[in-house]
Protein backbone atom coordinates (compact mmCIF):
# COMPACT_ATOMS: atom_id res chain seq x y z
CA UNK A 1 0.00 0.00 0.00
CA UNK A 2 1.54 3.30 -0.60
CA UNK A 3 1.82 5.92 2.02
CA UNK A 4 -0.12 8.97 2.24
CA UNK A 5 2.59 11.33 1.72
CA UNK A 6 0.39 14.17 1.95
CA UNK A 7 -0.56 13.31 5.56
CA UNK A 8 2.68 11.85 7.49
CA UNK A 9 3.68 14.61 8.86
CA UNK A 10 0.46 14.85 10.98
CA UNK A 11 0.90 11.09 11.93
CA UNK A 12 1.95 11.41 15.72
CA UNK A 13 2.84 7.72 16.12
CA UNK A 14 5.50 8.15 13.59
CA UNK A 15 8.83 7.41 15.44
CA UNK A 16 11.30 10.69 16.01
CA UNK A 17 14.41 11.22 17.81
CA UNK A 18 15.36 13.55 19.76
CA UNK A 19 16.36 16.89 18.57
CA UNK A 20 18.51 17.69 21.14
CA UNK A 21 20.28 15.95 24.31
CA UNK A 22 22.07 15.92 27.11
CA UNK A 23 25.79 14.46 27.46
CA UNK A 24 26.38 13.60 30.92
CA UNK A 25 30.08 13.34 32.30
CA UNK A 26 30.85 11.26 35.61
CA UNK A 27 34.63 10.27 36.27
CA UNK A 28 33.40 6.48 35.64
CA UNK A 29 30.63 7.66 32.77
CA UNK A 30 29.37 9.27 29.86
CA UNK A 31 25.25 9.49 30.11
CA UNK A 32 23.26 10.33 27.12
CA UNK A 33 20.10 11.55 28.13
CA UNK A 34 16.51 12.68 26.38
CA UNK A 35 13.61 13.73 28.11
CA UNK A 36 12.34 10.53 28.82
CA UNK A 37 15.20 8.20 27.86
CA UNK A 38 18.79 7.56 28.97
CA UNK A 39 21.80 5.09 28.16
CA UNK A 40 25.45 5.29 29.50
CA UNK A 41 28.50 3.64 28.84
CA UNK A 42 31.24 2.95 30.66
CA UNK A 43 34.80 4.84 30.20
CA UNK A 44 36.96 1.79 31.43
CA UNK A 45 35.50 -0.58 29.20
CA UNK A 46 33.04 0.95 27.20
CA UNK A 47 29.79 -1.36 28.29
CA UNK A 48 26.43 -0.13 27.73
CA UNK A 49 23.60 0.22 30.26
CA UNK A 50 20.02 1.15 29.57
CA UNK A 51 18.70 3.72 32.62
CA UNK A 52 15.32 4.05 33.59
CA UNK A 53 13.68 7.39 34.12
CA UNK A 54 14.93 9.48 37.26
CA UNK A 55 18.16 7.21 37.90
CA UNK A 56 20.53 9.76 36.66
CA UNK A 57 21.59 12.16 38.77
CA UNK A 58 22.79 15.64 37.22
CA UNK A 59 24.03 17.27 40.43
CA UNK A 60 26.91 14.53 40.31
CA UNK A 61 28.17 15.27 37.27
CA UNK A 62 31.31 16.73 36.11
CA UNK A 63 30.27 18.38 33.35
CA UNK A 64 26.89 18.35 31.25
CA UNK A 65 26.32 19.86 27.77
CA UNK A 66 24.14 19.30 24.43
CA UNK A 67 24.85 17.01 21.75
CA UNK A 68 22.37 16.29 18.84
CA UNK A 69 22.89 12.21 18.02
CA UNK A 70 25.04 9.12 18.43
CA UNK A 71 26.31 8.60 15.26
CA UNK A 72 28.05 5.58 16.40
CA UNK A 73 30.99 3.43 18.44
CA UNK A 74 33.77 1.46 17.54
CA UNK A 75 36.41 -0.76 19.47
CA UNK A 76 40.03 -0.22 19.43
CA UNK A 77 42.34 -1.60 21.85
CA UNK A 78 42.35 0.42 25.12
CA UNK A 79 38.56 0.58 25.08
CA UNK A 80 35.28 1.83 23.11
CA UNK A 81 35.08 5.37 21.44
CA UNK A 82 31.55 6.75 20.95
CA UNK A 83 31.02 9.79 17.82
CA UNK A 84 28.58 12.52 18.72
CA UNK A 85 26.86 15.30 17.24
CA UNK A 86 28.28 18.22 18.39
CA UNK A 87 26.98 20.55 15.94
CA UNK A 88 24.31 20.94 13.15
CA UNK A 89 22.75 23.91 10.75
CA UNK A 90 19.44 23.23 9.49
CA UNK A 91 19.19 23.05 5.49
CA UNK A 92 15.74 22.11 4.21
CA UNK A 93 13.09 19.95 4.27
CA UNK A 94 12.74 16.67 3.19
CA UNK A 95 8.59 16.08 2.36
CA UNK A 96 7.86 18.91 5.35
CA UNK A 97 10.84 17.17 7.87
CA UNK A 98 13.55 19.26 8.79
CA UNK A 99 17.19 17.92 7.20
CA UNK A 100 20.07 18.88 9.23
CA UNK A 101 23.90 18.90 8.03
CA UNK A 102 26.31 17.50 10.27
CA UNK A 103 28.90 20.46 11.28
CA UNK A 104 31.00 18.54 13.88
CA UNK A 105 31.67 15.36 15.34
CA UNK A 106 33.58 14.08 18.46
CA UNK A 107 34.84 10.91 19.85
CA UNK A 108 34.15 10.51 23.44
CA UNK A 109 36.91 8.17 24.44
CA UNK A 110 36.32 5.32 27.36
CA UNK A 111 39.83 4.00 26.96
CA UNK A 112 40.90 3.79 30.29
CA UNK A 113 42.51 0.51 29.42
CA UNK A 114 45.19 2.58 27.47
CA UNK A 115 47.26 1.91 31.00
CA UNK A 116 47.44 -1.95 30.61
CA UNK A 117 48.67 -2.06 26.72
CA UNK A 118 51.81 -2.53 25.60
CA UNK A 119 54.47 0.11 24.25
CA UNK A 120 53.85 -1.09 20.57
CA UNK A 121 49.92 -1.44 21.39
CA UNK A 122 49.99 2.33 22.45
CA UNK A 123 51.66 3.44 19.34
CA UNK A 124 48.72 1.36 17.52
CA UNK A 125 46.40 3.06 19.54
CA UNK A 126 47.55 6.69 19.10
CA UNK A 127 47.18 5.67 15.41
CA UNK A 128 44.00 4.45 15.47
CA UNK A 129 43.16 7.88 17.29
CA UNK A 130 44.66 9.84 14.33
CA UNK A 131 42.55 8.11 11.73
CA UNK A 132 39.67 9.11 14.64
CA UNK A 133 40.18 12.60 13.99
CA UNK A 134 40.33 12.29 10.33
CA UNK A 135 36.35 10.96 10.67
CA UNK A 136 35.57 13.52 12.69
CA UNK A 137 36.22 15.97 10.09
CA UNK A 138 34.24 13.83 7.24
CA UNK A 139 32.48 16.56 5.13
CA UNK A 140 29.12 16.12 3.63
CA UNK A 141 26.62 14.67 6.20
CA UNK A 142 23.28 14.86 6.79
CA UNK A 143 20.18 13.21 8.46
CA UNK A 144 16.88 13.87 10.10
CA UNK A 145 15.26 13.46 13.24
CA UNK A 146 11.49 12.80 11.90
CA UNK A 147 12.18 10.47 8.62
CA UNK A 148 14.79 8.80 7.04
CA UNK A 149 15.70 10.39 3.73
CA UNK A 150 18.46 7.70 2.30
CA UNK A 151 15.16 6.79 -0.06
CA UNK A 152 13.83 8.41 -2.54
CA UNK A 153 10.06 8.96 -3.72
CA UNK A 154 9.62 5.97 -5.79
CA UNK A 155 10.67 3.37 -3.17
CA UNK A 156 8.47 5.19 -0.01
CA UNK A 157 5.66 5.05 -2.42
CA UNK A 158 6.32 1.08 -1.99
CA UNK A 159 6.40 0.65 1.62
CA UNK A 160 3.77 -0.40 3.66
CA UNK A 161 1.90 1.45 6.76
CA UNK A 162 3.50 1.87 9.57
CA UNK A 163 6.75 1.58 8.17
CA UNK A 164 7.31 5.37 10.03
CA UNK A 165 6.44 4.08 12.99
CA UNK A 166 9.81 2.08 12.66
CA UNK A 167 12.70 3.20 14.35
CA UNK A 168 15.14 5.81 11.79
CA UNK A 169 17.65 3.29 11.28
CA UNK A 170 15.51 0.36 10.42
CA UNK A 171 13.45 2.63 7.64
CA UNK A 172 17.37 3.69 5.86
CA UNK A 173 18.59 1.68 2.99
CA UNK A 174 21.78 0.18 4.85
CA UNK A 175 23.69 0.52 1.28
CA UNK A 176 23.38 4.32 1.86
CA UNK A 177 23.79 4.73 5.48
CA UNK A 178 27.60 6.33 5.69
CA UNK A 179 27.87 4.76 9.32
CA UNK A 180 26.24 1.86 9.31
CA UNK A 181 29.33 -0.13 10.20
CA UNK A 182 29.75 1.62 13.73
CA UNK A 183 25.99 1.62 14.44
CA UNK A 184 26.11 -1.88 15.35
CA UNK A 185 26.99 -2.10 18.89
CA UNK A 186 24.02 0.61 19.46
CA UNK A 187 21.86 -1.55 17.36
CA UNK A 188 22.74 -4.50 20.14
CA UNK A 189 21.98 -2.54 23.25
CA UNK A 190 18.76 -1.37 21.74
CA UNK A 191 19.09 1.90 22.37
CA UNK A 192 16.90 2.81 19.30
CA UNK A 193 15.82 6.58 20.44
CA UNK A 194 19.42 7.44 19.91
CA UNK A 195 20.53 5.80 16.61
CA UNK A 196 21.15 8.35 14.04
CA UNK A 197 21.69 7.04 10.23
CA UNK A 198 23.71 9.54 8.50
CA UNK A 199 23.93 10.09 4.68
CA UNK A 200 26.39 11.73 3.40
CA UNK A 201 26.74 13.51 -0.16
CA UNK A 202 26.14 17.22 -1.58
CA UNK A 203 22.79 18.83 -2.26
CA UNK A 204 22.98 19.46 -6.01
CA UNK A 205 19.01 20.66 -5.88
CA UNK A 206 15.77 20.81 -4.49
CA UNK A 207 12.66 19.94 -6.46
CA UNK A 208 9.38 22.02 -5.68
CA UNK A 209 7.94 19.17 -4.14
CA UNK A 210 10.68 19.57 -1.50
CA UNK A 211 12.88 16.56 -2.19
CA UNK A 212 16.86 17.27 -2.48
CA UNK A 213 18.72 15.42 -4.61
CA UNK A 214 22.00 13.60 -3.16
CA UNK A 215 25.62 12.89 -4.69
């Protein structure tokens, strides 16, 4: 059946992230936090844990700012890294949702096990952390908080209803997800409200029916 394009928007069961939240810093922590959801993971050896409303308390912590997804994690030797959303710019719409490009990202390191490696595993490491910093600087990304928009018109007019209602990483194409290979651990620890898909490309255009067009 094809989807009322006309009338998602005013669908209130479609799933959304959220637009903005709160990173959480504790000596033994990082805690991402929404309104009503939370997840941390662990800076000695990068485990996740799902929190339930009220357990985290934000008088304890060491610092506390905004960050606007979890773009992903991936394990190197000392421990886990986790990317962030640090900044955005709003650039459009995608069929009435708001598309955001990516302006920064940031590794959050939990690689307290740096300590225990070896001299040659350390030089690895500080490697690894280079090529880090050369992701963090990846040009060219953007994503939504409402809709996923790695498909175009033709294939949403195939999917059935409540495919919206899905979270944003199960409605993206994986072939066009740029970090779909670090979203996996997240995708484990079902901590869907915070899974952003990102697509990267250039906006050559946007059509008057308010679809951009992607390289």
């Amino acid at each position: 059946m094809k989807p009322n394009t006309s009338t998602e928007n005013n669908n209130n069961n479609n799933f959304k992230l959220q637009s903005e939240l709160e990173l959480l810093e504790f000596h033994d922590k990082f805690v991402i936090k929404s309104v009503d959801q939370a997840f941390s993971i662990d800076r000695s050896d990068g485990t996740f844990h799902k929190l339930l409303h009220g357990e985290v308390n934000l008088e304890s912590a060491s610092k506390v700012s905004t960050v606007f997804g979890v773009a992903g994690s991936i394990r190197l030797l000392a421990g886990t890294y986790l990317l962030v959303i640090t900044s955005r710019k709003e650039v459009g719409t995608y069929l009435g949702y708001p598309v955001f490009r990516v302006m920064s990202l940031k590794f959050l390191s939990c690689n307290e096990g740096l300590k225990n490696l070896t001299n040659q595993q350390k030089k690895d490491e500080e490697y690894f952390q280079t090529l880090l910093r050369i992701v963090e600087e990846t040009p060219g990304l953007y994503y939504s908080y409402e809709t996923d928009i790695t498909l175009n018109l033709q294939r949403r007019y195939k999917m059935a209803d409540g495919w919206m209602r899905k979270p944003i990483w199960k409605q993206a194409d994986p072939r066009f997800v740029w970090n779909r290979n670090i979203l996996e651990e997240l995708i484990e620890n079902k901590v869907d409200e915070f899974i952003m898909p990102l697509l990267q490309g250039n906006i050559l255009s946007m059509c008057l029916s308010g679809t951009y067009t992607f390289i």
